[in-house]
C-alpha atoms as a PDB file:
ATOM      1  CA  UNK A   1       3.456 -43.413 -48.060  1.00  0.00           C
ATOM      2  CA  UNK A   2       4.067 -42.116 -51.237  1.00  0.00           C
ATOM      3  CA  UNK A   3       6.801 -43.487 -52.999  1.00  0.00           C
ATOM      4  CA  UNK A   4       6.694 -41.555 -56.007  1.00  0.00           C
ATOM      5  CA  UNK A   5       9.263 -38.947 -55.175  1.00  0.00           C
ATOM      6  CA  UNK A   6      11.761 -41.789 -54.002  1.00  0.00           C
ATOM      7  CA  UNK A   7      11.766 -43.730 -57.480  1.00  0.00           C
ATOM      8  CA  UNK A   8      11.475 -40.606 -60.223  1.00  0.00           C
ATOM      9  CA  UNK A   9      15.264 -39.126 -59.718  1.00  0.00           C
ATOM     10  CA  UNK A  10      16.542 -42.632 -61.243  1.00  0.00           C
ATOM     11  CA  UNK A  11      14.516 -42.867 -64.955  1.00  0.00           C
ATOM     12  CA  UNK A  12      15.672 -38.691 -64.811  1.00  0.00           C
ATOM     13  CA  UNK A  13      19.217 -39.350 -64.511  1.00  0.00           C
ATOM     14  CA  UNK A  14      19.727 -42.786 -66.305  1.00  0.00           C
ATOM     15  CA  UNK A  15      17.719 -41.310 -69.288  1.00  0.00           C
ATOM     16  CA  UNK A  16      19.485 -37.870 -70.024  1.00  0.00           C
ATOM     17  CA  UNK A  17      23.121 -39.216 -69.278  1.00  0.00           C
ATOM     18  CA  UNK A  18      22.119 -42.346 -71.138  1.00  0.00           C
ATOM     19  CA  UNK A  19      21.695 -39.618 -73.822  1.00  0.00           C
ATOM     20  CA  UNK A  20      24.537 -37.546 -72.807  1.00  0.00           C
ATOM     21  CA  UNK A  21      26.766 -40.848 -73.177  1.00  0.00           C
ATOM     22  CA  UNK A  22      25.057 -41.847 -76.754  1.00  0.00           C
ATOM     23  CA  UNK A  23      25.881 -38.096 -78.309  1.00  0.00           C
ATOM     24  CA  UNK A  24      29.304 -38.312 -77.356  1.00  0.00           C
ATOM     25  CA  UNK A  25      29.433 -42.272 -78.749  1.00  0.00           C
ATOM     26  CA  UNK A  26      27.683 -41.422 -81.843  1.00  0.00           C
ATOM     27  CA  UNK A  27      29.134 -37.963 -82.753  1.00  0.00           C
ATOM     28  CA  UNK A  28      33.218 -39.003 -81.713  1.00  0.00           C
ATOM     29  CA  UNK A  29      32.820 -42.533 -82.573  1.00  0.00           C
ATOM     30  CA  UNK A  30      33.240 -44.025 -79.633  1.00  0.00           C
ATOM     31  CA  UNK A  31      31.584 -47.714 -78.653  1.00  0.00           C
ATOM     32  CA  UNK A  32      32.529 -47.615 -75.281  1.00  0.00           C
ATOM     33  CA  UNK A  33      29.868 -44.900 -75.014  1.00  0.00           C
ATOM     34  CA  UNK A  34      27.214 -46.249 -77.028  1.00  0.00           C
ATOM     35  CA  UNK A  35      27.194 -49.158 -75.243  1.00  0.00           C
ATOM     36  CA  UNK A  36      27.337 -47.308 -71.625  1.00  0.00           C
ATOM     37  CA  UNK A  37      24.170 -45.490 -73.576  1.00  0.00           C
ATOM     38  CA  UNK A  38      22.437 -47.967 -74.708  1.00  0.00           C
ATOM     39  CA  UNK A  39      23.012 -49.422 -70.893  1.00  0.00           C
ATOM     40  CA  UNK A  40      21.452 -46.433 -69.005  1.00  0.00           C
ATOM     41  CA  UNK A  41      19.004 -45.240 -71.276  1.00  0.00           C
ATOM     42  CA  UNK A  42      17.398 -48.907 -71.151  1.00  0.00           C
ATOM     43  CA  UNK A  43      17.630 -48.589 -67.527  1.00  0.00           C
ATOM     44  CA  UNK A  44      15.883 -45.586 -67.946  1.00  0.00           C
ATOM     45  CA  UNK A  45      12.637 -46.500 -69.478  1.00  0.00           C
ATOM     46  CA  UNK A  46      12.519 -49.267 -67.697  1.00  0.00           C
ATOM     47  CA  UNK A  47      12.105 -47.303 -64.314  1.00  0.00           C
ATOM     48  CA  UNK A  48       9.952 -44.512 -66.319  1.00  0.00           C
ATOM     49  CA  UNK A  49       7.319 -47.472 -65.801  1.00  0.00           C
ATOM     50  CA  UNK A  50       7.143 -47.393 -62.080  1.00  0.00           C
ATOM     51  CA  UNK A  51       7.629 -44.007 -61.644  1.00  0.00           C
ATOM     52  CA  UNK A  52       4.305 -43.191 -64.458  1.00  0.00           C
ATOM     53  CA  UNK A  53       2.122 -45.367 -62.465  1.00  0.00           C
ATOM     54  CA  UNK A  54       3.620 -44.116 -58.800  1.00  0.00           C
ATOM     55  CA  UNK A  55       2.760 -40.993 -60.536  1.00  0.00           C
ATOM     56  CA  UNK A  56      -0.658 -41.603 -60.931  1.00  0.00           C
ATOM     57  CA  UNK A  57      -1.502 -42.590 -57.614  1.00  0.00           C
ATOM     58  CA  UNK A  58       0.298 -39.250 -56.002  1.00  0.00           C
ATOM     59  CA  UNK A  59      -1.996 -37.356 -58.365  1.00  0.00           C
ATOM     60  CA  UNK A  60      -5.056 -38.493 -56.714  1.00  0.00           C
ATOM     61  CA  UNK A  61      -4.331 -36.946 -53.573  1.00  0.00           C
ATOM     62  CA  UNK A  62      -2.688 -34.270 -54.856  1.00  0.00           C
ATOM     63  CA  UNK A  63      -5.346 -32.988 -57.137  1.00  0.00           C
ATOM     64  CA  UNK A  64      -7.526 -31.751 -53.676  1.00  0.00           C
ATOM     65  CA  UNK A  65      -4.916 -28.765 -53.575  1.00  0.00           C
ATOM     66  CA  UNK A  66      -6.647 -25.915 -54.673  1.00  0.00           C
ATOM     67  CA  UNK A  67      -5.705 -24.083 -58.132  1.00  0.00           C
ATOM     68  CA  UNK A  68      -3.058 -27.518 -58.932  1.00  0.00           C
ATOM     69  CA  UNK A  69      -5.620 -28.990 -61.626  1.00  0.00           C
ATOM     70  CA  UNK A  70      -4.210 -27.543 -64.553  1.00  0.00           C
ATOM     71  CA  UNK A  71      -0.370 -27.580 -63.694  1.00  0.00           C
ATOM     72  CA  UNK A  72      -1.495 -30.982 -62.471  1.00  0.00           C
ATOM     73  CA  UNK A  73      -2.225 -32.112 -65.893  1.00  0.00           C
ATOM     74  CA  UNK A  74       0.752 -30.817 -67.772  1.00  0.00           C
ATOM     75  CA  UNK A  75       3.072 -32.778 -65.306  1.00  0.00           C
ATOM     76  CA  UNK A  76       0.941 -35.755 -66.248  1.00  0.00           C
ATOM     77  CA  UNK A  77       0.615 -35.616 -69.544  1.00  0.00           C
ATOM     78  CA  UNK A  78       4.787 -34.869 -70.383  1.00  0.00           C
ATOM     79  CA  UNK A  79       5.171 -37.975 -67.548  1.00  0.00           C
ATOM     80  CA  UNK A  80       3.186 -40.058 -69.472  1.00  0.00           C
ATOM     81  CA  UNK A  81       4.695 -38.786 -73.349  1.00  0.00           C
ATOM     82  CA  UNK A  82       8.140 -39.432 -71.694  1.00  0.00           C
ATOM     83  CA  UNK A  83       7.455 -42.903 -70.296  1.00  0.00           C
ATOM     84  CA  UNK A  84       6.143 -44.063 -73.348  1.00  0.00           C
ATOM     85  CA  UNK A  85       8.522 -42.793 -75.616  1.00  0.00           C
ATOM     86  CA  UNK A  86      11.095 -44.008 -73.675  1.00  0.00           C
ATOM     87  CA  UNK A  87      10.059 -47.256 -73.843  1.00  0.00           C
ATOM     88  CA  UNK A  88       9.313 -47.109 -77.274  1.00  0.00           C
ATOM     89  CA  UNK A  89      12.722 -45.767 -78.223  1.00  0.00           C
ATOM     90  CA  UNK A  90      14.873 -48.486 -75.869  1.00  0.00           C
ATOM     91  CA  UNK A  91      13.008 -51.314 -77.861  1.00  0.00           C
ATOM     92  CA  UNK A  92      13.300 -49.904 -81.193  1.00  0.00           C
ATOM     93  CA  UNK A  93      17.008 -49.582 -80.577  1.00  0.00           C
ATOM     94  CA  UNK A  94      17.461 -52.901 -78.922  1.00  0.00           C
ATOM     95  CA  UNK A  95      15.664 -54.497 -81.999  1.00  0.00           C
ATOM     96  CA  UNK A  96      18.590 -52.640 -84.280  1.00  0.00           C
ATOM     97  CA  UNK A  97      21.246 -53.380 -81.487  1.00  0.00           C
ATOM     98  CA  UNK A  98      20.329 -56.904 -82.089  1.00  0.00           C
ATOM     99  CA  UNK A  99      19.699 -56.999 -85.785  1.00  0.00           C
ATOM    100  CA  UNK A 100      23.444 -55.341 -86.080  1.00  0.00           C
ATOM    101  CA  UNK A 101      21.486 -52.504 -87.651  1.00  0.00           C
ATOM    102  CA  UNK A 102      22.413 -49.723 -85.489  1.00  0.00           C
ATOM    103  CA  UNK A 103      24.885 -48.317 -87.926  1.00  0.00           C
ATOM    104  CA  UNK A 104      25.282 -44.600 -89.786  1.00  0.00           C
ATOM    105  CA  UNK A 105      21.840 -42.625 -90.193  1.00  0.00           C
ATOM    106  CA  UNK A 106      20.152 -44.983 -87.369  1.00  0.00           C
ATOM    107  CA  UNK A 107      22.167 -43.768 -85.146  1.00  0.00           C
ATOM    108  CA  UNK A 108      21.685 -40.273 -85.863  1.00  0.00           C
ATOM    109  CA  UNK A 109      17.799 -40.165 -86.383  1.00  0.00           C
ATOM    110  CA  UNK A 110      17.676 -42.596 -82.963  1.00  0.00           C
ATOM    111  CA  UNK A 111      19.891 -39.658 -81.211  1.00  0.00           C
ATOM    112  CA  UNK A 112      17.552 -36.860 -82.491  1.00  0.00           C
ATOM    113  CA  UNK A 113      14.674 -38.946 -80.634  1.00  0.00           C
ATOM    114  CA  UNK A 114      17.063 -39.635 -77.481  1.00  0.00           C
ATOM    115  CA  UNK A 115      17.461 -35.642 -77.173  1.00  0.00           C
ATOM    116  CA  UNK A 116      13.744 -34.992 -77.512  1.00  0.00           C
ATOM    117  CA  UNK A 117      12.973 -37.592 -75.116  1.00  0.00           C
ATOM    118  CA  UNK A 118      15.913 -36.126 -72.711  1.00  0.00           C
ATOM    119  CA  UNK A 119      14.031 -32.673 -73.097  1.00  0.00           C
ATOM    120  CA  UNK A 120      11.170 -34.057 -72.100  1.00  0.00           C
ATOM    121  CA  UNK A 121      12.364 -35.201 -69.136  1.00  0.00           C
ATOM    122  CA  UNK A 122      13.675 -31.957 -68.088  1.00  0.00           C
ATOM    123  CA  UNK A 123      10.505 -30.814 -68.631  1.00  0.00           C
ATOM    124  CA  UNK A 124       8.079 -33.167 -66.602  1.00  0.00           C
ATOM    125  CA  UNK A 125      11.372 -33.358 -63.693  1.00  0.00           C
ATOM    126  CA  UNK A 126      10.928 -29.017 -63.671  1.00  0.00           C
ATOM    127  CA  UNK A 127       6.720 -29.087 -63.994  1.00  0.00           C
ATOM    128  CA  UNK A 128       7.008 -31.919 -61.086  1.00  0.00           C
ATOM    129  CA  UNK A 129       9.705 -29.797 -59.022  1.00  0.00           C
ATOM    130  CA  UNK A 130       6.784 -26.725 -59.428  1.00  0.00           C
ATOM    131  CA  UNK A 131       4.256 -28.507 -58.036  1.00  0.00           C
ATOM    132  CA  UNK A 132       5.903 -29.219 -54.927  1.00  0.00           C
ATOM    133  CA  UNK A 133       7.832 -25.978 -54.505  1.00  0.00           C
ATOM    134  CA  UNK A 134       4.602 -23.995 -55.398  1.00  0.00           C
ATOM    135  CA  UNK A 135       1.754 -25.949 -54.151  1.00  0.00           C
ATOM    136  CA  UNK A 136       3.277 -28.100 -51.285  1.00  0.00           C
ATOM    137  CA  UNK A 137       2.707 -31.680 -53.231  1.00  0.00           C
ATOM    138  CA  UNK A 138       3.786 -34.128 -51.474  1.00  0.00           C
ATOM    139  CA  UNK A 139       4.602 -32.853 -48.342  1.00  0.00           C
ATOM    140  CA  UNK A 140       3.987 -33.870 -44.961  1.00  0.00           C
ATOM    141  CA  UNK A 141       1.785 -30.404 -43.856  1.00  0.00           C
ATOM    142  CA  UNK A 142      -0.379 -30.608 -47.085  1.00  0.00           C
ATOM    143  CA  UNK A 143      -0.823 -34.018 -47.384  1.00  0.00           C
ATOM    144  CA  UNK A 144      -2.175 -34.077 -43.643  1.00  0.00           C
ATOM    145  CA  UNK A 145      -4.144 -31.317 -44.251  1.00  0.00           C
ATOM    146  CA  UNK A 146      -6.097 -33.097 -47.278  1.00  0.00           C
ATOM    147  CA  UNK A 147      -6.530 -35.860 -45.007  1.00  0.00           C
ATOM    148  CA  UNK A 148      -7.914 -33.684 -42.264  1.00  0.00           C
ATOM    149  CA  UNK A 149     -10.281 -32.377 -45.128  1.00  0.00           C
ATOM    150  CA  UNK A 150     -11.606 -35.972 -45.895  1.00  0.00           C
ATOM    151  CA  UNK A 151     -12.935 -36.842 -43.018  1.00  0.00           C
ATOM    152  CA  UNK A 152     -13.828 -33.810 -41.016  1.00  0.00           C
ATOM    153  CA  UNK A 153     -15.996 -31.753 -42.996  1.00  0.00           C
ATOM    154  CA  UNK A 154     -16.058 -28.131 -43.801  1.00  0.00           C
ATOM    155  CA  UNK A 155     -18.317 -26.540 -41.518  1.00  0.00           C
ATOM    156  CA  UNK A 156     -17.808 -22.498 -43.482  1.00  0.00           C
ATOM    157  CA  UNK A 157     -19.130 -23.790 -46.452  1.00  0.00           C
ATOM    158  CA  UNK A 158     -22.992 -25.090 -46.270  1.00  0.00           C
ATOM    159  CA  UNK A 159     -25.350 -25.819 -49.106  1.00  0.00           C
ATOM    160  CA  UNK A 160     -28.675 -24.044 -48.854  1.00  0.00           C
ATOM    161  CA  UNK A 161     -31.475 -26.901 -49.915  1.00  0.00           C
END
């Protein structure tokens, strides 16, 4: 069973409200919300990790559906960018968090980073949301029918020797 689609709705939601909660923190100059940010977003990259290498394992059986290699790719690749700079942004701030650093321009240059890695996840949630809507990844008829194709093979396409 794939568990991929079960686990990648958390790192989308705890990362972009984690954001949503650090703009409004940062720009009205509230803690309560920087702290609720700092809370979710760290959540957030936290469960990008599982999700990255769930990810990888529903590629390999979803790269037999015809035409998906490319679209395939671009899914991975912003899945992987996001992950990574997810993580890398939740221990950069947690190193200023705990140095008492996190003050003035930190804050802003970290939230210019938060947004770009909230876009990102926008964009791999929307590429991964295409590739199920459009190809059928992930689903119980295509999946089946991949598996069918494994170990019964085509008998309309021969080689000539």
């Amino acid at each position: 069973m794939d568990i991929h689609p079960l686990v990648t709705h958390f790192p989308i939601v705890l990362l972009v409200i984690g954001v949503v909660c650090d703009a409004i923190g940062i720009l009205r100059h509230r803690d309560f919300f920087v702290r609720v940010g700092f809370l979710l977003f760290s959540l957030g990259a936290l469960t990008a990790i599982p999700v990255a290498l769930t990810g990888d394992s529903a590629a390999e059986v979803a790269q037999h559906i015809d035409g998906i290699a490319a679209d395939l790719e671009v899914h991975d690749t912003l899945g992987t960018v996001t992950a990574f700079l997810a993580v890398a942004l939740a221990l950069v701030r947690t190193h200023f968090v705990l140095k008492k650093k996190f003050v003035g321009f930190v804050r802003y240059v970290y939230l210019v980073f938060g947004l770009v890695t909230a876009g990102l996840v926008c964009a791999a949630g929307y590429t991964g949301g295409y590739l199920v809507y459009f190809y059928g990844a992930g689903t119980e008829p295509v999946t089946s029918q991949i598996e069918l194709e494994k170990r019964v093979p085509r008998v309309d396409k021969f080689e000539s020797r």
